[in-house]
Protein backbone atom coordinates (compact mmCIF):
# COMPACT_ATOMS: atom_id res chain seq x y z
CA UNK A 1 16.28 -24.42 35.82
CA UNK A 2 14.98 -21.11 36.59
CA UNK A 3 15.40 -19.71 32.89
CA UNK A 4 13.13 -22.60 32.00
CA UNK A 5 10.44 -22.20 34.60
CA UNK A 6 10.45 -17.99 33.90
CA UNK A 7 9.85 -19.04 30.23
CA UNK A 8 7.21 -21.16 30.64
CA UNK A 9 5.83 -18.49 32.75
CA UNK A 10 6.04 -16.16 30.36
CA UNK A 11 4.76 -18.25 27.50
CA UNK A 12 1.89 -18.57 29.73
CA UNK A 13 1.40 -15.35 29.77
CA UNK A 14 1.34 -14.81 26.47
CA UNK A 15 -1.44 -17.77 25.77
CA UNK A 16 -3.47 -16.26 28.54
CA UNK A 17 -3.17 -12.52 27.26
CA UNK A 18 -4.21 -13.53 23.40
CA UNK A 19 -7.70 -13.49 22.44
CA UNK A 20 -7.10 -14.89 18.55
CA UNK A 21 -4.39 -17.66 18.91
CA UNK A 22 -5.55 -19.54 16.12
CA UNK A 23 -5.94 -23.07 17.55
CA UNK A 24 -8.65 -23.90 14.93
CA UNK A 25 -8.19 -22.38 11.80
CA UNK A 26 -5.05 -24.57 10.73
CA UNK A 27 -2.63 -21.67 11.42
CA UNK A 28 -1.88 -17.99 12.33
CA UNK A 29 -0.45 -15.34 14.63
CA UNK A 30 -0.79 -13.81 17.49
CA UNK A 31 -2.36 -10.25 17.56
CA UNK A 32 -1.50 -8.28 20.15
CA UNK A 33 -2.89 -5.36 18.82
CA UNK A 34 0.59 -3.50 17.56
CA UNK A 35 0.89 -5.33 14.36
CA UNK A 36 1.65 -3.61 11.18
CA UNK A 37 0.13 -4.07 8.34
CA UNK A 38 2.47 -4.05 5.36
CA UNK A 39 0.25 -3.44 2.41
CA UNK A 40 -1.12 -0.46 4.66
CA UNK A 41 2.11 0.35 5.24
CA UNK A 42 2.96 -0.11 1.81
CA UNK A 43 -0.56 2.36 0.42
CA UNK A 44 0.40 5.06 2.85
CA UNK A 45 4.06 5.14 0.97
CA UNK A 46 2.77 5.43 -2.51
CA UNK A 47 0.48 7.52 -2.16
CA UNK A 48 0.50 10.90 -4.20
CA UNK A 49 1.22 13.33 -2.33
CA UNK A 50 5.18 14.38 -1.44
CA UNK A 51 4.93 12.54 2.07
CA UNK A 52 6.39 9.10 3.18
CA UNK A 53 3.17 8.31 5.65
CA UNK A 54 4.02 4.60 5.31
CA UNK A 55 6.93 4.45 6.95
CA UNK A 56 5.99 7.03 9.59
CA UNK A 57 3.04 4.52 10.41
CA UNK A 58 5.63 1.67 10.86
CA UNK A 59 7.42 3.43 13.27
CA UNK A 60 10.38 4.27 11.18
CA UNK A 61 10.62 8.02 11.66
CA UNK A 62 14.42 7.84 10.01
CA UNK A 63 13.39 6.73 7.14
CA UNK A 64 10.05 8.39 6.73
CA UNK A 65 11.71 11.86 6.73
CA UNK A 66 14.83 10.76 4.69
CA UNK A 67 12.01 9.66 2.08
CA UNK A 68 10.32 12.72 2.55
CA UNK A 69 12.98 14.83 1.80
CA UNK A 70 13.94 12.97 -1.38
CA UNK A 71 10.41 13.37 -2.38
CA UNK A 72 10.24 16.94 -1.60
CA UNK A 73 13.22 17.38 -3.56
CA UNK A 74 11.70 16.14 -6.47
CA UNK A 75 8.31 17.46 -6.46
CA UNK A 76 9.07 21.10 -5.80
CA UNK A 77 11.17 21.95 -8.65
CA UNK A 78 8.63 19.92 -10.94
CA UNK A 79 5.70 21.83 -9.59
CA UNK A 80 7.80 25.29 -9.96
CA UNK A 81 8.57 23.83 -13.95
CA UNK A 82 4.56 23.57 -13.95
CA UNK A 83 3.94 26.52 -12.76
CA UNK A 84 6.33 28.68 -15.01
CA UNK A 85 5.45 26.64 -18.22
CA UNK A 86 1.63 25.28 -17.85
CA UNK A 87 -0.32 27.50 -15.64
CA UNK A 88 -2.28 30.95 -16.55
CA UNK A 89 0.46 32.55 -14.35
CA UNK A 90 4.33 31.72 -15.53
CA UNK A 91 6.71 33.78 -17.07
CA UNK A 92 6.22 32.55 -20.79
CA UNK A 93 2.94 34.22 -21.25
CA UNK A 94 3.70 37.59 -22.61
CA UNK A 95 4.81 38.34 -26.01
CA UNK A 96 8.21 39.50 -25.51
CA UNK A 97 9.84 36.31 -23.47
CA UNK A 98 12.61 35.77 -26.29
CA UNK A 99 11.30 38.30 -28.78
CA UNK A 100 9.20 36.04 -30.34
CA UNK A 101 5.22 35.84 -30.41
CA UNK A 102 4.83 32.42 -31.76
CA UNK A 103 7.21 31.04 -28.38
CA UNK A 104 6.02 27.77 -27.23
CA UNK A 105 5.26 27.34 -23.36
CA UNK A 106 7.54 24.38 -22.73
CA UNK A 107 11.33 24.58 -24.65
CA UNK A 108 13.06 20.94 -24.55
CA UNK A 109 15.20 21.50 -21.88
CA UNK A 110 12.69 22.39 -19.36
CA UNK A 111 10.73 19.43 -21.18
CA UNK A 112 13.52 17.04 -20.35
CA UNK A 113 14.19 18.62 -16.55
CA UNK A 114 10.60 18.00 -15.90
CA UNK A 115 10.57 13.95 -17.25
CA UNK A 116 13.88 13.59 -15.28
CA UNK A 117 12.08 15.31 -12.16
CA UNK A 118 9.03 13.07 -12.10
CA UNK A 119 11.01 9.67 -13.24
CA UNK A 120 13.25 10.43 -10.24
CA UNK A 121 9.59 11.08 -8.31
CA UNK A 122 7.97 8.11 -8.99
CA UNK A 123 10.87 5.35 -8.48
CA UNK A 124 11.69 7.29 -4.91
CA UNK A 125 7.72 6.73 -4.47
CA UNK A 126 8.20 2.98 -5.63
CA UNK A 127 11.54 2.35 -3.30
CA UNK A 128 9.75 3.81 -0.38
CA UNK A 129 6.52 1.83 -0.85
CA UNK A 130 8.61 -1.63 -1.01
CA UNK A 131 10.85 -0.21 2.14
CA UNK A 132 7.41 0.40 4.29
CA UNK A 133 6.38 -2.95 3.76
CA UNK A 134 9.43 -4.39 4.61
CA UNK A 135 8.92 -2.20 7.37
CA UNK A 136 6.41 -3.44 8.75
CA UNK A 137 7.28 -6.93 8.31
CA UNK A 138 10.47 -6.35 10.29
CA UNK A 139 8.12 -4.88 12.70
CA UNK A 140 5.81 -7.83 12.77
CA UNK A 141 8.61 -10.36 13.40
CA UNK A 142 9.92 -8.62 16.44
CA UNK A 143 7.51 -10.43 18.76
CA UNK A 144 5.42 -13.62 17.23
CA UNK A 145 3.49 -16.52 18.48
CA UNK A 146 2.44 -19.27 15.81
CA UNK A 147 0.77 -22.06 15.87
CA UNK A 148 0.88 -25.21 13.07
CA UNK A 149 -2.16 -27.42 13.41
CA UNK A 150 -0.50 -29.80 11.30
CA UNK A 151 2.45 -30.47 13.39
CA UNK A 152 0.22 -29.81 16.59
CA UNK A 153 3.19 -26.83 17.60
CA UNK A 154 3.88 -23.88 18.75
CA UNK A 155 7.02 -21.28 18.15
CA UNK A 156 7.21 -17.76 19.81
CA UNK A 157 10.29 -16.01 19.23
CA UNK A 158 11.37 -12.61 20.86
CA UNK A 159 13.77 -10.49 18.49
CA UNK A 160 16.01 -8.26 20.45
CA UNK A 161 18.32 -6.21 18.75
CA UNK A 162 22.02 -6.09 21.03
CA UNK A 163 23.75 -2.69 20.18
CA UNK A 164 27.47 -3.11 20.81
């Protein structure tokens, strides 16, 4: 009996704490403010530069710098192939770099290292973007209220994760 009455109490607490319980419009969620957006979440991952900001915005601090580091991985020695091979200042632009004047600036293998490096690049990009979302939605699902004005009820559920 006293589980039941400190729930109701605390679902109380809850419907008097909420501002945009959605009582009229059909359907929704409760926002308490610390909900994550997972298309934001999802942006921030994908992104262009070599940093995994969506799933540092979820939270997820593991995973944003395990991301991170694959990405860095990947972009550095591709930028490094740039720099050697396309810009004013790399090592193929004097005369002599094979004894040949007519050398071009990229040869196949550094062709093929730099495709490999910015495949592997963009799928890491992809595979962290999905993984923020997810993210967030994990995130989102830890604490909800809804409401179905079809079936006139109401469902909060409280996730708590039990480490053994």
């Amino acid at each position: 009996m006293k589980r039941i009455v400190i729930f109701i109490v605390l679902l109380l607490v809850v419907f008097a704490a909420s501002d945009s319980f959605a009582q009229h419009h059909g359907g929704g969620s409760v926002n308490n403010g610390n909900r994550k957006d997972p298309s934001t979440a999802a942006l921030l991952s994908i992104q262009p530069l070599p940093v995994d900001l969506g799933n540092f915005y979820t939270g997820n601090w593991g995973r944003g710098i395990l991301y991170t580091t694959a990405e860095l991985a990947l972009f550095i020695p591709a930028a490094v192939l740039l720099g050697r091979n396309g810009w004013s200042w790399g090592m193929h632009n004097y005369s002599n770099y094979y004894g040949t004047d007519n050398r071009p600036s990229w040869t196949e293998t550094e062709r093929n290292q730099f495709y490999y490096l910015l495949t592997g690049y963009v799928i890491v990009k992809i595979i962290s973007a999905f993984d923020a979302g997810y993210s967030a939605e994990r995130y989102n699902q830890n604490i909800s209220l809804r409401y179905d004005a079809q079936t006139n009820t109401t469902m909060f559920s409280w996730n708590i994760p039990l480490n053994y």
